[in-house]
N, C-alpha and C. Protein backbone atom coordinates (compact mmCIF):
# COMPACT_ATOMS: atom_id res chain seq x y z
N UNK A 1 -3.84 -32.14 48.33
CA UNK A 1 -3.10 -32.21 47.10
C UNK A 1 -3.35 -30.99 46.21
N UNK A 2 -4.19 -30.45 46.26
CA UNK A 2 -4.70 -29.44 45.23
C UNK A 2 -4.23 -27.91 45.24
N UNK A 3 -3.83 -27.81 46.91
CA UNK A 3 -3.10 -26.84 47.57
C UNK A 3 -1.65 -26.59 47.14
N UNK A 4 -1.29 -28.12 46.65
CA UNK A 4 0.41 -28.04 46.42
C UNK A 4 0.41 -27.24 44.95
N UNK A 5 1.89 -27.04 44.60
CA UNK A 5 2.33 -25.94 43.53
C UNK A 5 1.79 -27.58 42.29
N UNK A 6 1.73 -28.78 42.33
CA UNK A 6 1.80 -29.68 41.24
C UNK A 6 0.01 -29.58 41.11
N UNK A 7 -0.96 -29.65 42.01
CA UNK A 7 -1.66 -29.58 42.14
C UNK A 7 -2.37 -28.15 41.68
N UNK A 8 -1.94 -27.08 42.18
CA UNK A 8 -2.83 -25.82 41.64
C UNK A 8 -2.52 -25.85 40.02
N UNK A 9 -1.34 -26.39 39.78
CA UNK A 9 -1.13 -26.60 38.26
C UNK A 9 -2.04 -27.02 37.43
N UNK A 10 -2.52 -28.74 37.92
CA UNK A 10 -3.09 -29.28 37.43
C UNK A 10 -4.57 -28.73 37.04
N UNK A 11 -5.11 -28.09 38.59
CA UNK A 11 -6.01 -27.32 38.52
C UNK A 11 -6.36 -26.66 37.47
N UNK A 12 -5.54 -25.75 37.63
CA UNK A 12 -5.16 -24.26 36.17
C UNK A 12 -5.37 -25.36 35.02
N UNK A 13 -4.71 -26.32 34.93
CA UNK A 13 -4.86 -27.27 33.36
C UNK A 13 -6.93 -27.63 33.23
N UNK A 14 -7.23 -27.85 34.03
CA UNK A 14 -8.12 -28.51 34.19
C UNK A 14 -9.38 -26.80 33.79
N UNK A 15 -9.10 -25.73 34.27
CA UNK A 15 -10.09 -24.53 33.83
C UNK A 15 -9.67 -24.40 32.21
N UNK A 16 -8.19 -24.72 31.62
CA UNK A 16 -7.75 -24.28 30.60
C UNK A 16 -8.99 -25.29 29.39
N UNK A 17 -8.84 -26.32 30.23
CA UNK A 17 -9.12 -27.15 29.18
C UNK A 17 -10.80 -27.16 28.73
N UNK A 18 -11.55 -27.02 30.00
CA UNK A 18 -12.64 -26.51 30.29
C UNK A 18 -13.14 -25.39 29.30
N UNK A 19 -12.39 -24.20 29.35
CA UNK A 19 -12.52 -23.22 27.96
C UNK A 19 -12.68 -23.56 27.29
N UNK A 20 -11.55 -24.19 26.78
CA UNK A 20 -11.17 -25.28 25.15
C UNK A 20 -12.69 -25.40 24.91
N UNK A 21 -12.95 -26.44 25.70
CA UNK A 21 -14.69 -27.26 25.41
C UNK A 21 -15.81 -26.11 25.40
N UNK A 22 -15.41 -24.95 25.72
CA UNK A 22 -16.07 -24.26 25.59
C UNK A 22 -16.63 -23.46 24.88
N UNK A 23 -14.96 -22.93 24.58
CA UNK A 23 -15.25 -22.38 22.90
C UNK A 23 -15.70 -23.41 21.78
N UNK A 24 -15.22 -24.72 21.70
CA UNK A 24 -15.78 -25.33 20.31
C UNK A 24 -17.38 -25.74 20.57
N UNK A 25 -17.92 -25.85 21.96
CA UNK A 25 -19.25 -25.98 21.81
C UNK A 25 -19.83 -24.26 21.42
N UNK A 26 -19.50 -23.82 21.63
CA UNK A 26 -20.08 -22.50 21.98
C UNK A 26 -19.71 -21.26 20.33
N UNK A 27 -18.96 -21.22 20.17
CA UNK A 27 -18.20 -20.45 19.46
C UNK A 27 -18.44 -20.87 17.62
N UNK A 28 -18.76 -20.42 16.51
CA UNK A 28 -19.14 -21.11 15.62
C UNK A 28 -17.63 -20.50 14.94
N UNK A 29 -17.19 -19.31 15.40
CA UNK A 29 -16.07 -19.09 14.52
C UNK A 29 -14.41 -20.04 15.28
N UNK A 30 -14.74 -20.31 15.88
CA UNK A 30 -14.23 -21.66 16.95
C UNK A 30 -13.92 -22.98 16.16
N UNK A 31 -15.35 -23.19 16.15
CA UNK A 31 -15.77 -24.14 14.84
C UNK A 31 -15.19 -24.22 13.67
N UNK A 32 -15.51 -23.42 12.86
CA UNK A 32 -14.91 -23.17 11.43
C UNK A 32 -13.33 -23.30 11.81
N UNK A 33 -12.74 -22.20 12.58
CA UNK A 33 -11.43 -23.00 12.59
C UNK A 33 -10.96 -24.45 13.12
N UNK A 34 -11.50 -24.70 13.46
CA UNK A 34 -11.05 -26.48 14.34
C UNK A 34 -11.36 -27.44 12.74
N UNK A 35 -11.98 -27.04 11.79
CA UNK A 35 -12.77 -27.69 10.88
C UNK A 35 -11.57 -27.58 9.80
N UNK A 36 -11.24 -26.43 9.56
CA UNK A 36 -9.99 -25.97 8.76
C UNK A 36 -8.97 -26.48 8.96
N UNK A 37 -8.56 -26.45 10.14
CA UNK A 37 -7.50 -27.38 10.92
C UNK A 37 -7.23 -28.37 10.75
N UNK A 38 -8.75 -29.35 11.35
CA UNK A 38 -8.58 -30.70 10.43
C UNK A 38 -8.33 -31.25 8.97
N UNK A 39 -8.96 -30.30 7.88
CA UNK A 39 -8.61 -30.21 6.63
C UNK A 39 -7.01 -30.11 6.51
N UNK A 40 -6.36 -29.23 6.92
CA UNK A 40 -5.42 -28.84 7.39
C UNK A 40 -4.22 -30.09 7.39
N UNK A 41 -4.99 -30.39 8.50
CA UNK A 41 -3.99 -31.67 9.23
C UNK A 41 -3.81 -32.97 8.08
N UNK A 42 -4.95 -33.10 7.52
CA UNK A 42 -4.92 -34.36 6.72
C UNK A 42 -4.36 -34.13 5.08
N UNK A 43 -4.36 -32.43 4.98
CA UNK A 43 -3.42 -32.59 4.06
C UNK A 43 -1.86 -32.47 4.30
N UNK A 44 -1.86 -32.18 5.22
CA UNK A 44 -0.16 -32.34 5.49
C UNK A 44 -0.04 -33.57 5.42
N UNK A 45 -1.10 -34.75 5.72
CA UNK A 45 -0.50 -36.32 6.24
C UNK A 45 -0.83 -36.66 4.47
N UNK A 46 -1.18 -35.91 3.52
CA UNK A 46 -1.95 -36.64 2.27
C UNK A 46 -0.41 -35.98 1.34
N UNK A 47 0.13 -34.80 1.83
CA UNK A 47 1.20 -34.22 0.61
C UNK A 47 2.67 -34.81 1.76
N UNK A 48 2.56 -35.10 2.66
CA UNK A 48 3.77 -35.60 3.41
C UNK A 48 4.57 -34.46 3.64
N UNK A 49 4.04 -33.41 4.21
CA UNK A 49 5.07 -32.44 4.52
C UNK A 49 6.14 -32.69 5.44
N UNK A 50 6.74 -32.06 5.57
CA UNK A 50 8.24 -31.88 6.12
C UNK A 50 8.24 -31.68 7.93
N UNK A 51 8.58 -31.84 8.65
CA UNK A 51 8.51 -31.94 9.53
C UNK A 51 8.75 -30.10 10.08
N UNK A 52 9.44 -29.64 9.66
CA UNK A 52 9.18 -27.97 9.67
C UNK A 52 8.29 -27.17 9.19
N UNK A 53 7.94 -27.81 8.15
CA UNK A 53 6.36 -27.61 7.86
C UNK A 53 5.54 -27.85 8.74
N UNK A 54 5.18 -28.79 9.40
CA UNK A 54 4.24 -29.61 10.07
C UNK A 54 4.31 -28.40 11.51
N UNK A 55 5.76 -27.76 12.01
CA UNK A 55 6.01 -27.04 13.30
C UNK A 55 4.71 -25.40 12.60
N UNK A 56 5.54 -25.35 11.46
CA UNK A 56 4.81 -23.98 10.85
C UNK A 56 3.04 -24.25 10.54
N UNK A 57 2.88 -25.11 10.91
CA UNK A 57 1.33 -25.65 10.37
C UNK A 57 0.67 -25.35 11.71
N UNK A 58 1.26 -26.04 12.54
CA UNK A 58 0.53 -26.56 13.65
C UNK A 58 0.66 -25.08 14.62
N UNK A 59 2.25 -24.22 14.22
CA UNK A 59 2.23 -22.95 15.03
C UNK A 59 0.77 -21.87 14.51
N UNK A 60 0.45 -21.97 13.01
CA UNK A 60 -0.35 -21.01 12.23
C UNK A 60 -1.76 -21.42 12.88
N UNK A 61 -1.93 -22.63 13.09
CA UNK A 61 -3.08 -23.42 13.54
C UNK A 61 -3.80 -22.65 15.05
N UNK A 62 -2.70 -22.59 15.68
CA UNK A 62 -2.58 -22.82 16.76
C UNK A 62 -2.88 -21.19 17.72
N UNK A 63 -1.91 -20.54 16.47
CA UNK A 63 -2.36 -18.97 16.58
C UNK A 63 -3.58 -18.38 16.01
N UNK A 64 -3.85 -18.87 14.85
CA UNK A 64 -5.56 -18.34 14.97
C UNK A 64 -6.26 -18.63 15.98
N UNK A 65 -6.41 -19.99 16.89
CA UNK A 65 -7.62 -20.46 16.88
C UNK A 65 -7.32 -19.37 18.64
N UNK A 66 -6.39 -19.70 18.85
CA UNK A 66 -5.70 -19.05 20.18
C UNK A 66 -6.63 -17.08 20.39
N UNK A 67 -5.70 -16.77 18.90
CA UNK A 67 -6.44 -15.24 18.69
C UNK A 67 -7.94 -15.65 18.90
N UNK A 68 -8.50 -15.78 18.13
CA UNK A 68 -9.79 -16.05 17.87
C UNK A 68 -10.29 -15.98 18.92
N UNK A 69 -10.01 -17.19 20.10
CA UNK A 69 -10.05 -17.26 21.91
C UNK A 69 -10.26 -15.78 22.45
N UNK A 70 -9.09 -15.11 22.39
CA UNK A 70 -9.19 -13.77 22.76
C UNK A 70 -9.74 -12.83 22.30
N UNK A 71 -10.03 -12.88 21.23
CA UNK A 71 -11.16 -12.16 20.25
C UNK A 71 -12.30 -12.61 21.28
N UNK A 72 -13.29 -13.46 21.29
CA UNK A 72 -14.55 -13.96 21.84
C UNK A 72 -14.37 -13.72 22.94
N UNK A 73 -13.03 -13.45 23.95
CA UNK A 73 -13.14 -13.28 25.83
C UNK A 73 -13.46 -11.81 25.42
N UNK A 74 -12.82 -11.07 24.69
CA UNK A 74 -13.03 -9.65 24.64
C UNK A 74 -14.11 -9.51 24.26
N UNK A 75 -15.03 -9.54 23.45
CA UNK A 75 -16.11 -9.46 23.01
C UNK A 75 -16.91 -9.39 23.86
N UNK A 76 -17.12 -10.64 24.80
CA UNK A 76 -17.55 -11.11 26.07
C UNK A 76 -17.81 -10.32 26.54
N UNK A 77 -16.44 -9.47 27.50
CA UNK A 77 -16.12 -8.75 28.69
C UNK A 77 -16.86 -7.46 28.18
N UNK A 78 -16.91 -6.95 27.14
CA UNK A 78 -17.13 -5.84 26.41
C UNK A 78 -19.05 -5.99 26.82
N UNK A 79 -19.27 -7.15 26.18
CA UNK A 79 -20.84 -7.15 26.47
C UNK A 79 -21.54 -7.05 27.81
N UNK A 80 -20.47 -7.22 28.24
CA UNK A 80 -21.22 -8.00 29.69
C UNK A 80 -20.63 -6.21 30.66
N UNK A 81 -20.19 -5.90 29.98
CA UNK A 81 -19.52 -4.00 30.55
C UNK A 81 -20.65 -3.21 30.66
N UNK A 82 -20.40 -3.56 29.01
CA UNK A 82 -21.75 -2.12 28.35
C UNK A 82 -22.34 -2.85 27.32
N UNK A 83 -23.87 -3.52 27.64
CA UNK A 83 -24.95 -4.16 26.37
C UNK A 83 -24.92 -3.69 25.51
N UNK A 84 -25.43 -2.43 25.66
CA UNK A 84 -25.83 -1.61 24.58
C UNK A 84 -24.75 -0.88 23.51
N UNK A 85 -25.21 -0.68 22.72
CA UNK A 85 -24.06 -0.04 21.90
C UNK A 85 -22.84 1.23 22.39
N UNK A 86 -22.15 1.09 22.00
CA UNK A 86 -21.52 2.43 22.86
C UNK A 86 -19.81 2.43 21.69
N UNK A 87 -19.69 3.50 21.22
CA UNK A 87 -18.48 3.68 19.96
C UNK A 87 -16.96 3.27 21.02
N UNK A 88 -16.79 3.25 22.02
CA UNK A 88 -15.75 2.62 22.61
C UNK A 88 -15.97 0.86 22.66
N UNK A 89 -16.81 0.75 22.41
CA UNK A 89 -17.17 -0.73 22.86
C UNK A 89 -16.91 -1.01 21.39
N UNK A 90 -17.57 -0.90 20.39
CA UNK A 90 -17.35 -1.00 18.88
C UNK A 90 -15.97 -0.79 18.95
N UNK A 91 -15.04 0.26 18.94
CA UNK A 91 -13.76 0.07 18.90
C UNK A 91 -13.10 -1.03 19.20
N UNK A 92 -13.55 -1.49 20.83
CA UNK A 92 -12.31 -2.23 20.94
C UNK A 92 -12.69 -3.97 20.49
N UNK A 93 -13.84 -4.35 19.78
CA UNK A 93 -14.52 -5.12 19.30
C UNK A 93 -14.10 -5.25 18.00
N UNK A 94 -13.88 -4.29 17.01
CA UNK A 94 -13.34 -4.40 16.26
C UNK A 94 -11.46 -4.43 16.12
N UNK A 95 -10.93 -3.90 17.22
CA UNK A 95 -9.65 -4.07 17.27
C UNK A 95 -9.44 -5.22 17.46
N UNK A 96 -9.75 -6.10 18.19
CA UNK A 96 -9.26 -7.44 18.33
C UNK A 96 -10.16 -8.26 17.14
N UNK A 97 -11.27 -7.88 16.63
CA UNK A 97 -11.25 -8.78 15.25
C UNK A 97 -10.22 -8.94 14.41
N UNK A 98 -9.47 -7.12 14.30
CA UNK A 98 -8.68 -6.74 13.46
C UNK A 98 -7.00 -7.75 13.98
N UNK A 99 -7.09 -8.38 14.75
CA UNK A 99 -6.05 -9.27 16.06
C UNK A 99 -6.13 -10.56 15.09
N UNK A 100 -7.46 -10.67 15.13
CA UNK A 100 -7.85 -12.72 14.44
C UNK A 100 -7.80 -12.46 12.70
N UNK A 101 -7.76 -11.17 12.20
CA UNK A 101 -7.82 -11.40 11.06
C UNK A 101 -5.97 -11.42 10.36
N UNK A 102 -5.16 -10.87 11.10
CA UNK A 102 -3.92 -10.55 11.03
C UNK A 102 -3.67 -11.95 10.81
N UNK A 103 -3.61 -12.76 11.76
CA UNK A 103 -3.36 -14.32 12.40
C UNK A 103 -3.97 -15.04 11.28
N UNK A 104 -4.52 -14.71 10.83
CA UNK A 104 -5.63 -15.66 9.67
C UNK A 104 -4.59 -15.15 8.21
N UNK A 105 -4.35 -14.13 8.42
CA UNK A 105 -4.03 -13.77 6.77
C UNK A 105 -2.28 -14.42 7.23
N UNK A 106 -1.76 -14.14 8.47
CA UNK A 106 -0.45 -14.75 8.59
C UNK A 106 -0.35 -16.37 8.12
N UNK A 107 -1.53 -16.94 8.56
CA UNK A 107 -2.18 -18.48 8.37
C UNK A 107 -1.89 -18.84 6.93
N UNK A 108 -2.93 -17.73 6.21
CA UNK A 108 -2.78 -18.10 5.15
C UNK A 108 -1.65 -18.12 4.02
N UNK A 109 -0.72 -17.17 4.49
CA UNK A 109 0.35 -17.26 3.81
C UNK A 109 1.29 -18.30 4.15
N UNK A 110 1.48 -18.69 5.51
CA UNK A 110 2.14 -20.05 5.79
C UNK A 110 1.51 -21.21 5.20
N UNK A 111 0.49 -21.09 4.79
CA UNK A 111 -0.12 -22.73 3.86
C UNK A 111 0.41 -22.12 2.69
N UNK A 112 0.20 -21.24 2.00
CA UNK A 112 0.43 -20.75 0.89
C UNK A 112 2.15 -21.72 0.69
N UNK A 113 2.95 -21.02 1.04
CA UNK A 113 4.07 -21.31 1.39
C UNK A 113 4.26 -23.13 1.25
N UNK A 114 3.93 -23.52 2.14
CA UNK A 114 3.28 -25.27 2.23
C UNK A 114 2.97 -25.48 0.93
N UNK A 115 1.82 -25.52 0.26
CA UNK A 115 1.38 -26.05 -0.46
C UNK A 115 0.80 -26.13 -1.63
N UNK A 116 1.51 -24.91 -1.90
CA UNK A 116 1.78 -24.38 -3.25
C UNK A 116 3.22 -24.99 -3.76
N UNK A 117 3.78 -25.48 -4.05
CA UNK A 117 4.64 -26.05 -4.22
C UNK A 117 4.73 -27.22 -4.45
N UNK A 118 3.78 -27.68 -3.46
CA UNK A 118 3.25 -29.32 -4.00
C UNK A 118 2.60 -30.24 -5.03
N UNK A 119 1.86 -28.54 -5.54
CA UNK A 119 0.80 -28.67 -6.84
C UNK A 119 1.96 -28.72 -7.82
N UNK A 120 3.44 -28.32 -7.86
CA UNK A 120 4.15 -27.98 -9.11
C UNK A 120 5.46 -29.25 -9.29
C-alpha cells in the first residue's frame, strides 16, 4: 500500500505533520506564534468576524508561522554547513529572518485592518 501514488501521499502527509510537532516542540519562535494565533482565533470568535475576515486571518496566520518554518530549516542547514561563523552564513540567516519579519508586519496589518474597526 505505501508504494501506491495514495499511499506515498499519505506518507509525505505523515513526515509533514511530523515537522509540524516538531517545530512547536522545538522552536520557541514557533511557539510564540501558535500562542498569538490562538489569541488570534478567539478574538475573531469574541468580535464575530466576517467570514472573509476569518479567510484573511487564518491566510496571515498561516503565512507567518509557515515563513517562520523556513526561516528555522534555513538556519538549520546553514549550521549544520558551516558552525562557525562565516559573513555568508550571517547573510543568508539574516535574509530569511528578513522573509518572517515581512510576513509578520504583512500579519500585522491584516489584524490591523480586522480589528480596528471593531473598537469604533
Amino acid at each position: 500500500m505505501w508504494n501506491s501514488y495514495l499511499g506515498k501521499r499519505l506518507k509525505g502527509c505523515r513526515y509533514a505533520f511530523k515537522g509540524a510537532l516538531l517545530l512547536l516542540r522545538n522552536e520557541a519562535s514557533i511557539q510564540v506564534q501558535a500562542f498569538i494565533a490562538i489569541i488570534m482565533a478567539f478574538a475573531g470568535f469574541y468580535f464575530e468576524i466576517s467570514a472573509v475576515e476569518w479567510m484573511l486571518q487564518i491566510f496571515a496566520i498561516g503565512l507567518v508561522i509557515s515563513i517562520e518554518g523556513l526561516n528555522t530549516a534555513a538556519e538549520e542547514i546553514a549550521d549544520f554547513v558551516h558552525p562557525d561563523f562565516h559573513n555568508k552564513i550571517g547573510f543568508i540567516k539574516d535574509v530569511a529572518a528578513g522573509a518572517v519579519f515581512f510576513a509578520a508586519i504583512t500579519a500585522i496589518i491584516i489584524g490591523c485592518i480586522i480589528y480596528i474597526p471593531k473598537f469604533y
